[in-house]
C-alpha atoms as a PDB file:
ATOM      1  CA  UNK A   1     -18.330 104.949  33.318  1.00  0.00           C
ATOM      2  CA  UNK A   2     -15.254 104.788  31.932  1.00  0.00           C
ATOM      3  CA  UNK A   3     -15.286 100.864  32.634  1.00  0.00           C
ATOM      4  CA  UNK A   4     -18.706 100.475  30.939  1.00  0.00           C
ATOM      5  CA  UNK A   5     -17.206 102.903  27.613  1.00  0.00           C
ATOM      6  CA  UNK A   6     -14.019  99.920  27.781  1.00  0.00           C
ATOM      7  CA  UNK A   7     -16.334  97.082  28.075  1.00  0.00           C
ATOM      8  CA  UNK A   8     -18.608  98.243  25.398  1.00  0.00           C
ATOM      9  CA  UNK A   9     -15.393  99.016  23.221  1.00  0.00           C
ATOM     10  CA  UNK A  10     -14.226  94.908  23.659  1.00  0.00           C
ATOM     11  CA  UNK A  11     -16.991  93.743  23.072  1.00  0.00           C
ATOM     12  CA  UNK A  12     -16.636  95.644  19.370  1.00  0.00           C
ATOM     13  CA  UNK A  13     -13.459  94.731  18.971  1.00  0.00           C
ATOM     14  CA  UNK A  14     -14.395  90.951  19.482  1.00  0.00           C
ATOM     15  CA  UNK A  15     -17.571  91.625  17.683  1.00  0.00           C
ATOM     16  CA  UNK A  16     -15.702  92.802  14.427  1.00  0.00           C
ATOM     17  CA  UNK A  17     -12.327  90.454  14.722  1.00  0.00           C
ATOM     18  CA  UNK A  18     -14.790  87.693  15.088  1.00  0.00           C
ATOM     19  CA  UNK A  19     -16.599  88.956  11.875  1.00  0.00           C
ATOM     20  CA  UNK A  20     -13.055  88.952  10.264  1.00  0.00           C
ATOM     21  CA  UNK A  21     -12.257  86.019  10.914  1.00  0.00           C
ATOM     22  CA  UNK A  22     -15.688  84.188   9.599  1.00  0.00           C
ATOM     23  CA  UNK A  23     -15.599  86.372   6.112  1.00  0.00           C
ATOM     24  CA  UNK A  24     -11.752  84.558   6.251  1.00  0.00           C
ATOM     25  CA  UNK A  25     -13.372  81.478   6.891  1.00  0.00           C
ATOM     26  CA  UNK A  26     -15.942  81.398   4.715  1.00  0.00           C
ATOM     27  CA  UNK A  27     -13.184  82.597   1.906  1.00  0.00           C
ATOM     28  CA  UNK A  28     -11.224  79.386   2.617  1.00  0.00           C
ATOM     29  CA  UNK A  29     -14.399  77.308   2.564  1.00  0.00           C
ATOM     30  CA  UNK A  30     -15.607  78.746  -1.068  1.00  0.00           C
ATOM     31  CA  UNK A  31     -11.943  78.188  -2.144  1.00  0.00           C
ATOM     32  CA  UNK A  32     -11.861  74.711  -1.167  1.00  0.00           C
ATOM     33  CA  UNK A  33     -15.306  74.317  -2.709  1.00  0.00           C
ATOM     34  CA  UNK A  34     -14.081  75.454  -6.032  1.00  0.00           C
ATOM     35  CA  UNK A  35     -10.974  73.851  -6.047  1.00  0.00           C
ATOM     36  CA  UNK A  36     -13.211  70.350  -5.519  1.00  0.00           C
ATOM     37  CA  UNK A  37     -15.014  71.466  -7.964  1.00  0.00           C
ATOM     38  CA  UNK A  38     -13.016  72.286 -10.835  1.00  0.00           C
ATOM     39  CA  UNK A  39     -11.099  68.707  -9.689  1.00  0.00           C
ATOM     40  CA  UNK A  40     -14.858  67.147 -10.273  1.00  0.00           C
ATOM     41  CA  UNK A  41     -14.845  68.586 -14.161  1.00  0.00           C
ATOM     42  CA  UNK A  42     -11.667  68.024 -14.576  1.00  0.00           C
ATOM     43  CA  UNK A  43     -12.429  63.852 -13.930  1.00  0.00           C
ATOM     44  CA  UNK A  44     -15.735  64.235 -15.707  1.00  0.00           C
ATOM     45  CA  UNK A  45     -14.175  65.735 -18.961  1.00  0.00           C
ATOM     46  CA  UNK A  46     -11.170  63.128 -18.910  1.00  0.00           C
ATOM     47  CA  UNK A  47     -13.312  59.742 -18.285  1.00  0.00           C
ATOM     48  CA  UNK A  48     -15.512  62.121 -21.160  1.00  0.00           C
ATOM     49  CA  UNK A  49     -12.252  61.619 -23.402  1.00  0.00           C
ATOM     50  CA  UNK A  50     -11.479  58.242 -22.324  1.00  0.00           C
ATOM     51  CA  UNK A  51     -15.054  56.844 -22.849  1.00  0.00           C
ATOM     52  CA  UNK A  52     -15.147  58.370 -26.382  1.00  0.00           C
ATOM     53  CA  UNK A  53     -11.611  57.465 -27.410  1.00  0.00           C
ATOM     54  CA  UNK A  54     -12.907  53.289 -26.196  1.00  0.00           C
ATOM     55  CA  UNK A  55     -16.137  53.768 -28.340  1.00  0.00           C
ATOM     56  CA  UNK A  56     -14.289  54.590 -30.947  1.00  0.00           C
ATOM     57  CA  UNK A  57     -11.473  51.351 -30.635  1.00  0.00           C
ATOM     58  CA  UNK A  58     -14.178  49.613 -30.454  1.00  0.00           C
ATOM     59  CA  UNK A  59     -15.626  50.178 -33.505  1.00  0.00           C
ATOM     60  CA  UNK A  60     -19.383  51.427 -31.811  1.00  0.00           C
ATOM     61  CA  UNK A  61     -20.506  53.292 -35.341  1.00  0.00           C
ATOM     62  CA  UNK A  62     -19.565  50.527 -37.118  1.00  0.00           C
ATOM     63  CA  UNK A  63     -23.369  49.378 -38.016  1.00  0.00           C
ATOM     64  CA  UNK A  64     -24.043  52.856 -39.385  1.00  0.00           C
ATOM     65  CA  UNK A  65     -21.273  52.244 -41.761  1.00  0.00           C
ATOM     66  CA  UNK A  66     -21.619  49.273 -42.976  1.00  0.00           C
ATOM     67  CA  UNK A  67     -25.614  50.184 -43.418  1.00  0.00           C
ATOM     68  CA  UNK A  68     -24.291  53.604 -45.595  1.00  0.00           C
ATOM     69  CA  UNK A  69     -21.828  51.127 -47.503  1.00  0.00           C
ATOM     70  CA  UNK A  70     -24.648  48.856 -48.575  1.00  0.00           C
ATOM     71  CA  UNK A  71     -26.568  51.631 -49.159  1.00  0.00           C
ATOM     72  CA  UNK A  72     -23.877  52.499 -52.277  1.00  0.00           C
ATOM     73  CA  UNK A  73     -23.224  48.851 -53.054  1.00  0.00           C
ATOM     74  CA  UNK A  74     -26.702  47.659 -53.381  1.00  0.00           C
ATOM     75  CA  UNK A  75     -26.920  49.562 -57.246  1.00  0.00           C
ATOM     76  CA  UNK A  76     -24.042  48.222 -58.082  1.00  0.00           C
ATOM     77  CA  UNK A  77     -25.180  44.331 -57.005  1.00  0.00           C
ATOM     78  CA  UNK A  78     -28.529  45.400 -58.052  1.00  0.00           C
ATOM     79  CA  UNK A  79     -26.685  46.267 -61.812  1.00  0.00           C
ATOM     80  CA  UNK A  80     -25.259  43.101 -61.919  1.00  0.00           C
ATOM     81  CA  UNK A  81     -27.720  41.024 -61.035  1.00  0.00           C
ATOM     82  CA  UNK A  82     -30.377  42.395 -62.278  1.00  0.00           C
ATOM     83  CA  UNK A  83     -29.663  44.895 -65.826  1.00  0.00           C
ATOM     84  CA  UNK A  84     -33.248  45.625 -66.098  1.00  0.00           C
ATOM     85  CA  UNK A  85     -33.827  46.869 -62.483  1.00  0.00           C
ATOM     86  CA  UNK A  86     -30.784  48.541 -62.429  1.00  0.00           C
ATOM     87  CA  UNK A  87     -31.459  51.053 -65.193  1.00  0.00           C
ATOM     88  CA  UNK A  88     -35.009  51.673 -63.566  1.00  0.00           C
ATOM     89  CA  UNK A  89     -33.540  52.408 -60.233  1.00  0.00           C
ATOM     90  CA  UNK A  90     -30.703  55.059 -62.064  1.00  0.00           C
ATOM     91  CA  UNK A  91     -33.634  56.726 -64.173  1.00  0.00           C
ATOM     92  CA  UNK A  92     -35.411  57.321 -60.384  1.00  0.00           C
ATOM     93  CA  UNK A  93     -32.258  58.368 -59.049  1.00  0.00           C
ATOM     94  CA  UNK A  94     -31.533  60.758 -61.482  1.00  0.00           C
ATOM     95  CA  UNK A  95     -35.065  61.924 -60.745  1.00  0.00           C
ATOM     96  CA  UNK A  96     -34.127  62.600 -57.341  1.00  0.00           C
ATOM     97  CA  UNK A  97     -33.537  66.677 -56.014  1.00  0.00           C
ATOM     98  CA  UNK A  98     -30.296  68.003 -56.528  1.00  0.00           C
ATOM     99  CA  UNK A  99     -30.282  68.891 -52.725  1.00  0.00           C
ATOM    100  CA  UNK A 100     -31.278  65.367 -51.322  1.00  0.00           C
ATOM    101  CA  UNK A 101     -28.599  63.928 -53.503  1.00  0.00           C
ATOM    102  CA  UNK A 102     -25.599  66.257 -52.119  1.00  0.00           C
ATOM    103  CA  UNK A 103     -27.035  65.934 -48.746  1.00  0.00           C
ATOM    104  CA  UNK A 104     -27.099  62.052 -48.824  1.00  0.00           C
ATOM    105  CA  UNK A 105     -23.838  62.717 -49.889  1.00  0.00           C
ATOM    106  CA  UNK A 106     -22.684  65.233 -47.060  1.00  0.00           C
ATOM    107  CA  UNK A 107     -24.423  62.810 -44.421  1.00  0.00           C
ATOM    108  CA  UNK A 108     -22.629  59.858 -45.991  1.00  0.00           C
ATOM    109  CA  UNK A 109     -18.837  61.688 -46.034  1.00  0.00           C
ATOM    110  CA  UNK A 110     -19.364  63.264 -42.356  1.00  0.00           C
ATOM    111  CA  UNK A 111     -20.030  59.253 -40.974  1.00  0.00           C
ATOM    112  CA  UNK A 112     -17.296  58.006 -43.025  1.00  0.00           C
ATOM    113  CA  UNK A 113     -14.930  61.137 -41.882  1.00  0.00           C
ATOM    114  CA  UNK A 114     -15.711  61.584 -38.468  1.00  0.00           C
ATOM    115  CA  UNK A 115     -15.567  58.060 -37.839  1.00  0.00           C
ATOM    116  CA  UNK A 116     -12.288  58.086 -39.224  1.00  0.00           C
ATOM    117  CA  UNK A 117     -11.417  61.502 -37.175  1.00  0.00           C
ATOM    118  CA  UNK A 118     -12.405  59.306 -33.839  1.00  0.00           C
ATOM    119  CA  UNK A 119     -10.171  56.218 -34.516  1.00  0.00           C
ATOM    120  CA  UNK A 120      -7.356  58.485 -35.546  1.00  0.00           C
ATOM    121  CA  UNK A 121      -7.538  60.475 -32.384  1.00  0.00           C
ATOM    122  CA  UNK A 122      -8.054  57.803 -30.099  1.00  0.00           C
ATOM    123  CA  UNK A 123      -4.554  56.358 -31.227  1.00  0.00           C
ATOM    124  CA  UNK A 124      -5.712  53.238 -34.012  1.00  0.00           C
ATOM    125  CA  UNK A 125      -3.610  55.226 -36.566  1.00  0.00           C
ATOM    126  CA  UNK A 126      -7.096  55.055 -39.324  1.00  0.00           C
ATOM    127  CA  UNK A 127      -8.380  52.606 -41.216  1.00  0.00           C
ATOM    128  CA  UNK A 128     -12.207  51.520 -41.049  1.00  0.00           C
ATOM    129  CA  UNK A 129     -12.552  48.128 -39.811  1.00  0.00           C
END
């Protein structure tokens, strides 16, 4: 009996230290699987930073400026060129909502200053080109 009571004892003992030592295992294992990956974002943001800082040395926005440069050059070609036109074209202008007008505006400075933000920080030191 009191052989049986001992066995049945061990095999409790060995029964919960080998439920121990899984939980400890399984720790370790969700450890190392959230040190890999916080490694993983860690990459993924920095090539994020690196790819955006070689768009912007490379000029990637730079059609969308020049397009919004022409955009405000064309009246004043159009003026020289062409007197007539010109002062039809600023009579429908000035027709135009106050709020299209200052969000053209707003639209044009944010290309023009966030391209300008993006070269800065990815080391050019400004200046459009």
């Amino acid at each position: 009996m009191i052989q049986a009571v001992v066995g049945l004892l061990g095999g409790l003992v060995r029964e919960v230290f080998e439920d121990w030592r899984q939980g400890r295992q399984l720790r370790r294992e969700i450890k190392k699987a959230a040190a890999e990956y916080r490694i993983e974002q860690a990459k993924s943001a920095e090539a994020y930073r690196r790819e955006w800082e070689l768009r912007a040395l490379e000029g990637g926005d730079r059609w969308v400026r020049r397009l919004s440069f022409a955009a405000w050059t064309a009246p004043l070609v159009l003026a020289a060129s062409a007197p007539e036109l010109s002062a039809r074209l600023w009579e429908r202008l000035g027709a135009l909502p106050e709020w299209y007008v200052t969000g053209y505006l707003a639209i044009t400075a944010a290309i023009w200053g966030l391209t300008e933000l993006r070269t800065w920080r990815a080391g050019r030191g400004g200046g459009a080109r």
